[in-house]
N, C-alpha and C. Protein backbone atom coordinates (compact mmCIF):
# COMPACT_ATOMS: atom_id res chain seq x y z
N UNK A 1 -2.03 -21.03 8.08
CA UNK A 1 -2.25 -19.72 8.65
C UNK A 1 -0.95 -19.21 9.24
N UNK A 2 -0.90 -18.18 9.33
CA UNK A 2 0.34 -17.34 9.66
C UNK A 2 0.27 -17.00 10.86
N UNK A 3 1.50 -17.22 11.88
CA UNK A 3 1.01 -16.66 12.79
C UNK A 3 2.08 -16.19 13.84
N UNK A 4 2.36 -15.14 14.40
CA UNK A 4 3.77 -14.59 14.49
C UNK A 4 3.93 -15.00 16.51
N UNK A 5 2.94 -16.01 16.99
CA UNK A 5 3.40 -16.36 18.00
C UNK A 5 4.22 -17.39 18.30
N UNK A 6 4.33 -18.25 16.93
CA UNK A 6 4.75 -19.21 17.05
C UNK A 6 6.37 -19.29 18.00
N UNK A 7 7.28 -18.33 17.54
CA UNK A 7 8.28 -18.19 17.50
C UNK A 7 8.64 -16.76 17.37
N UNK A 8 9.97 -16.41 18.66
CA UNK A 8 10.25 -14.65 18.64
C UNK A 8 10.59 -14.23 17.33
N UNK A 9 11.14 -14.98 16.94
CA UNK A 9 11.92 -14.32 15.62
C UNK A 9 11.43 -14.36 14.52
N UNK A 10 10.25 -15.08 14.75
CA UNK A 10 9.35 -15.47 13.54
C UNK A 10 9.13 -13.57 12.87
N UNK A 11 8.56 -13.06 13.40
CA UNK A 11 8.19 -11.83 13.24
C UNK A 11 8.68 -10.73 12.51
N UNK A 12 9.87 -11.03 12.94
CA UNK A 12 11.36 -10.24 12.24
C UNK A 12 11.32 -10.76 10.85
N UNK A 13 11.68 -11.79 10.85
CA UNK A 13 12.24 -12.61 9.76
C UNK A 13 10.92 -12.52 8.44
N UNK A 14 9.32 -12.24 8.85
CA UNK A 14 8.31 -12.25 8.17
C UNK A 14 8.78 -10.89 7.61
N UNK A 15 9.21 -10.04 8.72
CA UNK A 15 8.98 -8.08 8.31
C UNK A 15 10.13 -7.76 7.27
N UNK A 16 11.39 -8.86 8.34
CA UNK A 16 12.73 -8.30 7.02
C UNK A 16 11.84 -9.03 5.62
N UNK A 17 12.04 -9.83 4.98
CA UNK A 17 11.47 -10.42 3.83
C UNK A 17 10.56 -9.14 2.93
N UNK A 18 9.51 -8.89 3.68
CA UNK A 18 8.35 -8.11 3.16
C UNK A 18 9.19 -6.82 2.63
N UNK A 19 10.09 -6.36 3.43
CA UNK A 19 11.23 -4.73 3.47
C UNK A 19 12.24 -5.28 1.90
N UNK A 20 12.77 -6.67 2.41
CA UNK A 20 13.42 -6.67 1.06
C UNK A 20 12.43 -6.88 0.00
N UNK A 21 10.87 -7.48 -0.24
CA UNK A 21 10.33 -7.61 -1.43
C UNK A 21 10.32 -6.23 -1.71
N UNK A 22 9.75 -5.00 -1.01
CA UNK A 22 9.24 -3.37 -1.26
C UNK A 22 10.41 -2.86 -1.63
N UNK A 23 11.56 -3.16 -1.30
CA UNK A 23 13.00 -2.32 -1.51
C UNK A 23 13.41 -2.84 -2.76
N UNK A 24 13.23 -3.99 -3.21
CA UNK A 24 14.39 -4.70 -4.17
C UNK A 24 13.53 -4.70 -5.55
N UNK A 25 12.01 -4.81 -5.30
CA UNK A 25 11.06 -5.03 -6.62
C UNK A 25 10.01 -3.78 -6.50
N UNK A 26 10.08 -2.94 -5.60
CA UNK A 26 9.18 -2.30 -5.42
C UNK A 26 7.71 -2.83 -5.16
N UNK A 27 7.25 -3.81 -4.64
CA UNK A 27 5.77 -4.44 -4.54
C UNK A 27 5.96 -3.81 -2.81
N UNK A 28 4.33 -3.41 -3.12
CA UNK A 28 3.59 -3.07 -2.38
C UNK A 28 3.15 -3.70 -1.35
N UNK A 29 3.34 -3.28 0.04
CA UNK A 29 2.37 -4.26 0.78
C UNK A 29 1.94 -3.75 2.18
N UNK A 30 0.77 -4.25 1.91
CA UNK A 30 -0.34 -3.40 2.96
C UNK A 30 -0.35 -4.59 4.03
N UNK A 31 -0.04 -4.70 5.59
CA UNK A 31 -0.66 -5.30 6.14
C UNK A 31 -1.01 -4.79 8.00
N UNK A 32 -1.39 -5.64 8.49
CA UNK A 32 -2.34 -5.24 10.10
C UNK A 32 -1.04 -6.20 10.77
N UNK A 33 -0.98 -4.69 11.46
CA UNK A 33 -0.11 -4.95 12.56
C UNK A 33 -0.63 -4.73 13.84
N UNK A 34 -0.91 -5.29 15.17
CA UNK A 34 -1.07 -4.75 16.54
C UNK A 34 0.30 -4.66 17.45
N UNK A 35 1.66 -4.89 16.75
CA UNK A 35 2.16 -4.36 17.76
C UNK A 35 2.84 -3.50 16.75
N UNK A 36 2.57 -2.36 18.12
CA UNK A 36 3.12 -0.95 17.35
C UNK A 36 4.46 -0.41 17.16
N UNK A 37 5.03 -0.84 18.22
CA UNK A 37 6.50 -0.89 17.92
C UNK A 37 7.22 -1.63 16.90
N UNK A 38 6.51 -3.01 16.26
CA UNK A 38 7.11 -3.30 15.39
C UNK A 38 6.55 -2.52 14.05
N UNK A 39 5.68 -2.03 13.55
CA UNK A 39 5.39 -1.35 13.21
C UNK A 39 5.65 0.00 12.78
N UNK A 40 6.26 0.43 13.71
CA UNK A 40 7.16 1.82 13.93
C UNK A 40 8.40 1.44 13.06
N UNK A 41 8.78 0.31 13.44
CA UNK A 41 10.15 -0.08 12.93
C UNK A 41 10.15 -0.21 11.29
N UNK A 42 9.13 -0.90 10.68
CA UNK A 42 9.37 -1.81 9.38
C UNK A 42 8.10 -0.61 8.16
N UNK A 43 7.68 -0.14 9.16
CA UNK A 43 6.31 0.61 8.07
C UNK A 43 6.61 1.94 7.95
N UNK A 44 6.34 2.88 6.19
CA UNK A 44 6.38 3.90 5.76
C UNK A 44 5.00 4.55 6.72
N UNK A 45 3.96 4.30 6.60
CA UNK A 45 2.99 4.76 6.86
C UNK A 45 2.22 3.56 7.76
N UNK A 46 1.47 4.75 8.75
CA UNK A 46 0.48 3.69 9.78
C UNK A 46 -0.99 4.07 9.67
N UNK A 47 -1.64 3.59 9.63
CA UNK A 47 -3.57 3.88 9.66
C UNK A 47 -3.22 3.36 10.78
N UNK A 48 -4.48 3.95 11.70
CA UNK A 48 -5.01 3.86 13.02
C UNK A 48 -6.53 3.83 12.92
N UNK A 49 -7.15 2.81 13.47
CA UNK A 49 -8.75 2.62 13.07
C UNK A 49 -9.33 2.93 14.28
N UNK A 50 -10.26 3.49 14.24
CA UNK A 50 -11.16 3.27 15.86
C UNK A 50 -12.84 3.23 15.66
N UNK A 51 -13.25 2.13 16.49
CA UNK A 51 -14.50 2.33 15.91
C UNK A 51 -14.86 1.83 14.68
N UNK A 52 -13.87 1.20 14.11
CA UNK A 52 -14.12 0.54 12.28
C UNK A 52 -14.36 2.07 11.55
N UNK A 53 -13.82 3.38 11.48
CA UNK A 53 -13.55 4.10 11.11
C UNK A 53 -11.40 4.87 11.03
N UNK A 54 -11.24 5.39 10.34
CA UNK A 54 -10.03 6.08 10.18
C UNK A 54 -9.50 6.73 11.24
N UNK A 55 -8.57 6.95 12.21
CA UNK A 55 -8.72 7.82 13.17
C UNK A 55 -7.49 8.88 12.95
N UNK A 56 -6.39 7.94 12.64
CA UNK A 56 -5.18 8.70 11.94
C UNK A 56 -4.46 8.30 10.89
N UNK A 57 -3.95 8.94 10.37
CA UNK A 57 -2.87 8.16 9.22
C UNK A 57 -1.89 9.29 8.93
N UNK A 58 -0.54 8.61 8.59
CA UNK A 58 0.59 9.32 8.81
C UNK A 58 1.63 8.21 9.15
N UNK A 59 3.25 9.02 9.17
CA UNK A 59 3.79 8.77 9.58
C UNK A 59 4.15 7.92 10.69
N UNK A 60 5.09 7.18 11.06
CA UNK A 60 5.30 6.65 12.72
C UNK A 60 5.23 7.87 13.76
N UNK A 61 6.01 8.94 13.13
CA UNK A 61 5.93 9.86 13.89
C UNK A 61 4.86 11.10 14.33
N UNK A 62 3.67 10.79 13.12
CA UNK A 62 2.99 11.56 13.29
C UNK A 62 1.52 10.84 14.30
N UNK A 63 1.81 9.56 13.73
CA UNK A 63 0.51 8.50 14.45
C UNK A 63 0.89 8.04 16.14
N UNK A 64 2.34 7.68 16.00
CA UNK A 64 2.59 7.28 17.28
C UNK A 64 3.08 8.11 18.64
N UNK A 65 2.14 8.73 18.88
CA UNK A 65 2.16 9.62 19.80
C UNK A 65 1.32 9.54 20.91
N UNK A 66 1.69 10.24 22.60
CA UNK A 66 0.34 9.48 23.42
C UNK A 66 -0.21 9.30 23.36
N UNK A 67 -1.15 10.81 22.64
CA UNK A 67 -2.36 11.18 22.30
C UNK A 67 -3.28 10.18 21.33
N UNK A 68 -2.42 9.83 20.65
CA UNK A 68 -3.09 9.02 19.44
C UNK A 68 -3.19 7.97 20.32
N UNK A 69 -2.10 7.61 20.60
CA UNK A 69 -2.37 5.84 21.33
C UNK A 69 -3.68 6.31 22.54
N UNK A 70 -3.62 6.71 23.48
CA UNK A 70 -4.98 6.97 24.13
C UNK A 70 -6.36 7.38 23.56
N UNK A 71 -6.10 7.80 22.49
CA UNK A 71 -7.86 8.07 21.81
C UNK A 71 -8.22 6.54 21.37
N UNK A 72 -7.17 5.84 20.23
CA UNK A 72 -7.54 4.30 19.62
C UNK A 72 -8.02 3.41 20.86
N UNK A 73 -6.37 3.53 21.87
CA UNK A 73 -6.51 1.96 22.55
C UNK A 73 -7.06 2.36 23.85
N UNK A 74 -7.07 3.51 24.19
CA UNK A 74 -7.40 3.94 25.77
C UNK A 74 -6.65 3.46 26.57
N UNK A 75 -5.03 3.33 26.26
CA UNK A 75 -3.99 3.12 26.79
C UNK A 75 -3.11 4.18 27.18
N UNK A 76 -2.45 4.68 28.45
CA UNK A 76 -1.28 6.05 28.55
C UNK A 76 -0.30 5.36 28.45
N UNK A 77 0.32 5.78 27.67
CA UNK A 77 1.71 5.49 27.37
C UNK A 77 3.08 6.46 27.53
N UNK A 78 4.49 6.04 27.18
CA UNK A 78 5.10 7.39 26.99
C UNK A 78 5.85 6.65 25.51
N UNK A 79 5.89 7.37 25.01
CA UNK A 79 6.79 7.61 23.50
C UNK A 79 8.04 7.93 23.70
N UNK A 80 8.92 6.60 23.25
CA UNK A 80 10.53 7.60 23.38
C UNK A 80 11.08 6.92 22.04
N UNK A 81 12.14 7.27 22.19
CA UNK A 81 12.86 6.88 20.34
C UNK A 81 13.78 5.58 20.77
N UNK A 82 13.68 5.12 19.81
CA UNK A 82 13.70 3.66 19.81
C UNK A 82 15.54 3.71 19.86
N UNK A 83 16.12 3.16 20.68
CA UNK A 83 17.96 2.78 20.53
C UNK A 83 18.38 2.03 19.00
N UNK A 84 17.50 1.53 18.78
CA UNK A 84 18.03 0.13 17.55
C UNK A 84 17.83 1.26 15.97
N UNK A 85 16.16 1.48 16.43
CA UNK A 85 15.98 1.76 14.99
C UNK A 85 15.70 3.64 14.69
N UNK A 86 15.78 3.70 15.79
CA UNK A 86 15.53 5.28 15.80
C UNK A 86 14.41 6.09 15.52
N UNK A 87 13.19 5.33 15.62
CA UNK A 87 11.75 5.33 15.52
C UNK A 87 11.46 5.77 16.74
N UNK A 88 9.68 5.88 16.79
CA UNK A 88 9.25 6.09 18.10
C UNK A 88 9.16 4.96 18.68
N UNK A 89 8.65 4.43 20.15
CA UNK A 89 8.21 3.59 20.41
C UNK A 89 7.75 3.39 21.69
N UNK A 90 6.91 2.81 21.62
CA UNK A 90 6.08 2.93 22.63
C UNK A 90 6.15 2.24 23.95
N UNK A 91 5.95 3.03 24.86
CA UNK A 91 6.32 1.94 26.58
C UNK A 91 4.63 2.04 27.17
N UNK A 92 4.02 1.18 27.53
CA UNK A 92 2.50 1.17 27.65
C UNK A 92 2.76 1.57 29.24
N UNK A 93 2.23 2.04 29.88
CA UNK A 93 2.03 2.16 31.23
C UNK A 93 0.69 1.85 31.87
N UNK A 94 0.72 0.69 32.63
CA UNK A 94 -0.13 -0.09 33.26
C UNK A 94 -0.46 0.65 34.83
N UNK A 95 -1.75 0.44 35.37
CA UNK A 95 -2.05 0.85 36.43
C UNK A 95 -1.09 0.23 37.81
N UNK A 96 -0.38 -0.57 37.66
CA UNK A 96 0.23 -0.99 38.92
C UNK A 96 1.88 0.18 38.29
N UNK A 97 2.38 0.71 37.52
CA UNK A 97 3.63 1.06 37.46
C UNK A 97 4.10 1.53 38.53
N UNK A 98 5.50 1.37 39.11
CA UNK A 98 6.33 1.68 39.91
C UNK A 98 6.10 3.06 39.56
N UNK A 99 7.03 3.77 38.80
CA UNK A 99 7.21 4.83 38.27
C UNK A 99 6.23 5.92 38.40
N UNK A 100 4.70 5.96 37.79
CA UNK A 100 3.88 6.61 38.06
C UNK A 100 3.65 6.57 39.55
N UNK A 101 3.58 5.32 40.18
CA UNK A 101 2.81 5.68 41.82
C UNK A 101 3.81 6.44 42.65
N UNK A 102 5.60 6.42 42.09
CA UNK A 102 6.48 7.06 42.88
C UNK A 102 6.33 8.57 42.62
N UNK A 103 5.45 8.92 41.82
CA UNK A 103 5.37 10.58 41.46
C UNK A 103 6.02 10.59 40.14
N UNK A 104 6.58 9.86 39.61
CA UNK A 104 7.09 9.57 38.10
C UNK A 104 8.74 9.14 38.37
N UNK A 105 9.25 8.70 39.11
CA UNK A 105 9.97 9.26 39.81
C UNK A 105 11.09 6.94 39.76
N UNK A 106 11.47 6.39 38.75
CA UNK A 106 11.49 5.20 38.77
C UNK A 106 12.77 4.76 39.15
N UNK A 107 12.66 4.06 40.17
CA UNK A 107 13.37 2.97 41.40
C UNK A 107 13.83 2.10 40.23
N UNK A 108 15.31 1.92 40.64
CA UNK A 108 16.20 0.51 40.09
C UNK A 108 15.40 -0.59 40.80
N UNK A 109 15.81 -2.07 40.00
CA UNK A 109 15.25 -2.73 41.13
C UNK A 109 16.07 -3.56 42.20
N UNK A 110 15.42 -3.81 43.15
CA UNK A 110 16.29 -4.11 44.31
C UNK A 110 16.87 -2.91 44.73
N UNK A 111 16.45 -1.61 44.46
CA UNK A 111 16.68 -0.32 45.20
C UNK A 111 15.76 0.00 47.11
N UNK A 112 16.39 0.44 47.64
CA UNK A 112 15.90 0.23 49.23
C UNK A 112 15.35 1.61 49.16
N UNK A 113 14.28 1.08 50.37
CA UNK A 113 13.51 2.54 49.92
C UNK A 113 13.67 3.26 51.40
N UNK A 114 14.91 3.10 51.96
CA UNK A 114 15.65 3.88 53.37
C UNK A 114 14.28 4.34 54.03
């Protein structure tokens, strides 16, 4: 069984492979991803399921957006473009965030709060 916790790099090294089979022979390949950022990175197209129904499909750029991510996962997030790959990508924002409780407003850390 396959399994991409084993190891960080495991993941990469599965996605580059799959990019060079689709680039070099043209074969096709469909697979389920849950993290979306990697995803963003390595995939032409994303389906988004909710409910065991279709919810979006499109682009990285057209699927990975707040909106979308809060209807599927009922997660708020913010979307910014990725430094490496120049994709979207996603920063999840959790109920304890610094940032949101400061008014949006995010503290270095080890910043004094005078």
């Amino acid at each position: 069984m396959l399994s991409f916790n084993d190891e960080i790099d495991h993941p990469i090294e599965v996605l580059d492979l799959l990019t060079d089979l689709n680039r070099e022979h043209g074969t096709r390949v469909v697979m389920v991803l849950h993290d979306l950022n990697l995803a963003a990175r390595y995939v032409d197209r994303i389906v988004a399921l909710a409910t065991d129904k279709i919810h979006a499909a499109g682009t990285q750029g057209d699927i990975l957006t707040e909106e979308t991510v809060a209807e599927v996962f009922s997660l708020r997030t913010r979307i910014i473009r990725d430094p490496v790959s120049d994709t979207p990508m996603m920063i999840p924002i959790g109920r304890h965030n610094r940032a949101e409780r400061d008014g949006g407003h995010a503290r270095s850390a080890g910043a004094g709060t005078d």
